[in-house]
Protein backbone atom coordinates (compact mmCIF):
# COMPACT_ATOMS: atom_id res chain seq x y z
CA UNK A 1 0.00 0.00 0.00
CA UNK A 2 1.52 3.77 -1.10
CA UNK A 3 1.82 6.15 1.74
CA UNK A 4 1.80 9.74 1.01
CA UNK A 5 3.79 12.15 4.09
CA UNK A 6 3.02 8.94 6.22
CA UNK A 7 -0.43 8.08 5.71
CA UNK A 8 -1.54 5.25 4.16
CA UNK A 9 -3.82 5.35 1.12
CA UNK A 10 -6.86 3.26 3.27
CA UNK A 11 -6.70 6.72 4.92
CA UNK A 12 -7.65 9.24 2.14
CA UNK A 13 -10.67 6.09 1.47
CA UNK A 14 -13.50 8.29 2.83
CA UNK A 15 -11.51 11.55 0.60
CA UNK A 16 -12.52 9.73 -2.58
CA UNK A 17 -14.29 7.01 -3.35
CA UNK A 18 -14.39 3.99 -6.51
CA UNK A 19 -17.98 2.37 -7.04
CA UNK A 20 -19.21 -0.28 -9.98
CA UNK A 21 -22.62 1.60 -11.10
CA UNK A 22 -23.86 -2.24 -12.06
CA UNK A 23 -27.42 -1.06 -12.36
CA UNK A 24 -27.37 1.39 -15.44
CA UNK A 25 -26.64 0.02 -18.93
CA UNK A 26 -24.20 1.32 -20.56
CA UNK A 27 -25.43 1.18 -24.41
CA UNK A 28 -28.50 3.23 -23.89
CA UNK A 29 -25.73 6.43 -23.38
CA UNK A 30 -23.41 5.32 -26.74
CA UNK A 31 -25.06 6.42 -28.97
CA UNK A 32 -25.61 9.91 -27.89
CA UNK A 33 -21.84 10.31 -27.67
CA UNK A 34 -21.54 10.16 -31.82
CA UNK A 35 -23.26 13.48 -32.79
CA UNK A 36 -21.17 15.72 -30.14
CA UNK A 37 -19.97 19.74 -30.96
CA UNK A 38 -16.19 19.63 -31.13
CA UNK A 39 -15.06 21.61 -28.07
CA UNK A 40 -13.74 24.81 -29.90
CA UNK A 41 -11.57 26.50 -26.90
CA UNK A 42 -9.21 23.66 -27.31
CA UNK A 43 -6.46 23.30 -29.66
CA UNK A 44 -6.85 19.70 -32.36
CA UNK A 45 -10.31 18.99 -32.84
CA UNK A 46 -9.85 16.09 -30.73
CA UNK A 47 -12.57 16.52 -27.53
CA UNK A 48 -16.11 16.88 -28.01
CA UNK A 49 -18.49 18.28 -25.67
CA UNK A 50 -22.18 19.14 -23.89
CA UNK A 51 -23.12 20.51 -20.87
CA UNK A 52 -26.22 20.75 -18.83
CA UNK A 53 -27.05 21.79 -15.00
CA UNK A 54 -29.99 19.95 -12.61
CA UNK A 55 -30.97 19.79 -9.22
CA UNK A 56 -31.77 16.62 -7.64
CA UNK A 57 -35.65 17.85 -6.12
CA UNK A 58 -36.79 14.19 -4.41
CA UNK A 59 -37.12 11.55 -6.64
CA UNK A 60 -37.33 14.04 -9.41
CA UNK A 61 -33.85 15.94 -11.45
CA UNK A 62 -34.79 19.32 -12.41
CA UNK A 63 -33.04 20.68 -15.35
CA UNK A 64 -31.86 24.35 -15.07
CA UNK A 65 -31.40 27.21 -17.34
CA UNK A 66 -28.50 27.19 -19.44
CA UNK A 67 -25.35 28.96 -18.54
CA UNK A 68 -21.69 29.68 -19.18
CA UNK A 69 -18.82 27.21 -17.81
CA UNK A 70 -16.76 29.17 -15.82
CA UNK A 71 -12.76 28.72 -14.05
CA UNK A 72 -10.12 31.09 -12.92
CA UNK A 73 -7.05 30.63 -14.42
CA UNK A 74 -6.30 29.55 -10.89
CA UNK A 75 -7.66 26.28 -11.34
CA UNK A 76 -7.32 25.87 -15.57
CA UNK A 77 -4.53 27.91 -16.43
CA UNK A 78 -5.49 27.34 -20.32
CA UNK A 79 -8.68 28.25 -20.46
CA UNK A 80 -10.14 30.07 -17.36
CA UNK A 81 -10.94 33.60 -17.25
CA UNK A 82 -13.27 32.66 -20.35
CA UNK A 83 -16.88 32.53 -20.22
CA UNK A 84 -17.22 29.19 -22.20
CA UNK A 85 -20.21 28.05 -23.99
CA UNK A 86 -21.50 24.37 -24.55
CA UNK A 87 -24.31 22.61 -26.49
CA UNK A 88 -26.60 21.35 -23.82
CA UNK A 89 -26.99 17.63 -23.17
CA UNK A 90 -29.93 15.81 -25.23
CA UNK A 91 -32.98 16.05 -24.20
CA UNK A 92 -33.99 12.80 -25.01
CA UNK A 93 -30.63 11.44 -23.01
CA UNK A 94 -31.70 13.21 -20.23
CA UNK A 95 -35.22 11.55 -20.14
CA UNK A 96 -33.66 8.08 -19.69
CA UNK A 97 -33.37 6.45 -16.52
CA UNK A 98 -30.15 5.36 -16.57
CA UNK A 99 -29.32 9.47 -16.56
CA UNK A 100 -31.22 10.02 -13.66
CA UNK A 101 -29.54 6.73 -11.97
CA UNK A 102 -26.49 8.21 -12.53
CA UNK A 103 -26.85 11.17 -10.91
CA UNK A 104 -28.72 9.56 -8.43
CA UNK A 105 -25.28 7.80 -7.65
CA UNK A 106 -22.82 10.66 -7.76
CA UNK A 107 -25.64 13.02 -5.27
CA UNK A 108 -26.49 9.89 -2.93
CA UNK A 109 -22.26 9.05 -2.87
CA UNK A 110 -20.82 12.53 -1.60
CA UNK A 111 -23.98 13.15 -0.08
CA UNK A 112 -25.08 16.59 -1.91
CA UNK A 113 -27.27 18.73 -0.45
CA UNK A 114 -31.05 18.79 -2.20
CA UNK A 115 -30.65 22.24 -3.40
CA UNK A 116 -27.29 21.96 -4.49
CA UNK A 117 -26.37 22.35 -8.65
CA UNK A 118 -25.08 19.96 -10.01
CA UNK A 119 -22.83 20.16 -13.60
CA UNK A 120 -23.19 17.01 -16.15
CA UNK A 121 -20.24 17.59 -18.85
CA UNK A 122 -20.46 14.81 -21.57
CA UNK A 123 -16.97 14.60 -23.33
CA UNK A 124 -15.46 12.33 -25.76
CA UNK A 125 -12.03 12.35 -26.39
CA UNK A 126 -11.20 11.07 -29.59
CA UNK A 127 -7.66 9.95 -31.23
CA UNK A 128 -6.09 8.84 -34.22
CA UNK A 129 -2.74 6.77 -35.49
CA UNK A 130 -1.00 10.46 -36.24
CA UNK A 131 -2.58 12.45 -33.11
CA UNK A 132 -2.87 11.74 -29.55
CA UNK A 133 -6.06 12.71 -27.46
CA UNK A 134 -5.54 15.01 -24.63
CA UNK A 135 -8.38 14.26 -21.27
CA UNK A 136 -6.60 16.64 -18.98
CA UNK A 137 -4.64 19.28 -21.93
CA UNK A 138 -4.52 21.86 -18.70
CA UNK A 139 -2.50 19.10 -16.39
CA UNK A 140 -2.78 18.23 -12.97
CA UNK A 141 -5.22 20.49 -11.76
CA UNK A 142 -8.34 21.01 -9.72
CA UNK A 143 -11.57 21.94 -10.93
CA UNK A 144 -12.99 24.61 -8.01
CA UNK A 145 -15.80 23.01 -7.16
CA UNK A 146 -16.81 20.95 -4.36
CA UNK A 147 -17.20 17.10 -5.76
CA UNK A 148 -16.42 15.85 -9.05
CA UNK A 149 -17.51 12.29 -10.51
CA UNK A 150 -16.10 10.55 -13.27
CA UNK A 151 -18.19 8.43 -14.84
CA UNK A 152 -16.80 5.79 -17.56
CA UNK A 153 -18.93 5.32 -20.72
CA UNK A 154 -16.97 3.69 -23.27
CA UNK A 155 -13.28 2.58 -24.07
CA UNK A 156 -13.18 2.23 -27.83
CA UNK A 157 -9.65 0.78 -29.45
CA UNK A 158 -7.62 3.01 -27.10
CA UNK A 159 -4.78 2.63 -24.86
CA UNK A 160 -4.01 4.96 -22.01
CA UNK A 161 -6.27 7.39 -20.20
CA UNK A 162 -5.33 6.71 -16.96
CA UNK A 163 -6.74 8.52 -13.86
CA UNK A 164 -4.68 9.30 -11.38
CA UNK A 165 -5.19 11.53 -7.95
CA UNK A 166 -3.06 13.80 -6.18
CA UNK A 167 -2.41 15.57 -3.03
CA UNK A 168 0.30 17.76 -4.43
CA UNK A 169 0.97 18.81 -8.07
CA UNK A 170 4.88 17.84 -7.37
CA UNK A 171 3.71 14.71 -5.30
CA UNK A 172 3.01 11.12 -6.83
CA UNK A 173 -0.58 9.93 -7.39
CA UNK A 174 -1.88 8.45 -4.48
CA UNK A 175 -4.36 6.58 -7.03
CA UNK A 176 -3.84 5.30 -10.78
CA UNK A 177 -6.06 3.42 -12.60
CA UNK A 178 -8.06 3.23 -16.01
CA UNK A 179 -11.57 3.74 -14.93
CA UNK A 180 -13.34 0.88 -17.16
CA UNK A 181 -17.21 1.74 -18.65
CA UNK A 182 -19.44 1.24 -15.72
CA UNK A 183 -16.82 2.91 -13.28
CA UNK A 184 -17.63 5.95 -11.43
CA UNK A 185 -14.70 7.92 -9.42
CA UNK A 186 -15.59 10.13 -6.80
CA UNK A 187 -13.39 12.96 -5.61
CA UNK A 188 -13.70 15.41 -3.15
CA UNK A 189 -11.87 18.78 -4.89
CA UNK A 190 -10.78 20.33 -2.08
CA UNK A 191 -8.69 17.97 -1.12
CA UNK A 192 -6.95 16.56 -4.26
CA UNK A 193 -5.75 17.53 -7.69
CA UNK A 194 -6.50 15.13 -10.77
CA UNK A 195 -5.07 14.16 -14.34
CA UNK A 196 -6.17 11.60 -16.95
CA UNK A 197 -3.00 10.48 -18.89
CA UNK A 198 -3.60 11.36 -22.99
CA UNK A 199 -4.42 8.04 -24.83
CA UNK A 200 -3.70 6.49 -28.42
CA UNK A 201 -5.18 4.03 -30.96
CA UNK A 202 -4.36 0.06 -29.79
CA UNK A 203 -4.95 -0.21 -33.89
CA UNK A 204 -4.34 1.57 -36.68
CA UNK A 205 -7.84 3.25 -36.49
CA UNK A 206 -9.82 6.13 -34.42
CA UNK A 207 -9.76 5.73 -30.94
CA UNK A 208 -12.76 7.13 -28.81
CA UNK A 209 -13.40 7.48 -24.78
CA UNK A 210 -16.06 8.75 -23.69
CA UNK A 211 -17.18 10.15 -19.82
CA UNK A 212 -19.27 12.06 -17.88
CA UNK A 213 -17.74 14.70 -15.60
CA UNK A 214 -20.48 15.60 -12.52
CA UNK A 215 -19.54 18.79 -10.14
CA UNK A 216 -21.31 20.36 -7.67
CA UNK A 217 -21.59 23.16 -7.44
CA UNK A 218 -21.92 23.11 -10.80
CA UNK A 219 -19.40 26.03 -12.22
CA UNK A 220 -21.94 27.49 -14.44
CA UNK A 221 -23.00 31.23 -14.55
CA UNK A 222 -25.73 33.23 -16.25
């Protein structure tokens, strides 16, 4: 077992937190991960991405108004100070229960308050034999928010992508792994910074994966 400045890993357990989601199947999100907006405040063409905010009201997920993703360049030294501006998630996706069970398992996991927002950022990250895809192209960073969940969709003929936690930018990662589809990470921001290794075709073909990113609060603005 890694220690970090003397404490063991089993430590920083109840600091973040690896579930199986068993319950939700995965295919009913693929195939709303092939018709995504190319993420246009990134350099390569090679993330896509939407963006949508809710509030968990009961048994019921409220969808709110639409709003700008915002970070200081404290926290994403490429792109923050920018009001950014997504396509919102599907509306049809949203209607399915396996979104709502999803959710359901990221609010009921860090135990989020009712009222709280919540951010859903679908993103693909796609690759190719002659260019690399990029998860994390700001590095090791955190996002500003309270809790972030990473929730694995698909892993489609790539290699890399690994997650990996940190309690220090200049420290090791006190967790690696490749979160496989079905995975969901949980990761309480104040207390860590995070990176997803960049990933490359196993084949000599395009190489897709594809997540959901949940924060709350949610870092959206009017």
């Amino acid at each position: 077992m890694q220690t970090v400045r003397g404490i063991t890993e089993l430590e920083y357990a109840f600091l973040f937190t690896l579930r199986k989601v068993n319950s939700i199947r995965l295919e009913g999100f693929k195939p709303f991960f092939n018709d995504m907006p190319v993420d246009p405040y990134i350099k390569g063409n090679y993330r896509s991405r939407r963006l949508s905010r809710f509030v968990v009201a009961g048994d019921e997920l409220i969808k709110l108004p639409h709003g700008y993703l915002f970070q200081s360049k404290e926290y994403n030294p490429l792109v923050g100070d920018i009001k950014r501006e997504f396509a919102e998630l599907d509306d049809a996706m949203i209607e399915l229960d396996i979104f709502k069970e999803m959710i359901f398992a990221f609010t009921d996991s860090c135990k989020i308050h009712p009222e709280a927002e919540i951010g859903v950022h679908q993103i693909r990250t796609s690759c190719s034999p002659d260019n690399m895809g990029n998860p994390a192209p700001e590095g090791i960073h955190s996002d500003g928010t309270d809790f972030i969940g990473i929730f694995s969709v698909d892993r489609n003929n790539i290699q890399g992508g690994e997650t990996h936690l940190y309690t220090g930018k200049k420290e090791k990662p006190i967790f690696s792994k490749v979160l496989h589809p079905g995975e969901l990470l949980l990761v309480n921001d104040h207390e860590f910074f995070h990176f997803t290794t960049p990933i490359k075709p196993e084949t000599d073909a395009l190489g897709t994966r594809d997540v959901f990113v949940l924060t709350s609060p949610s870092l959206l603005i009017n």
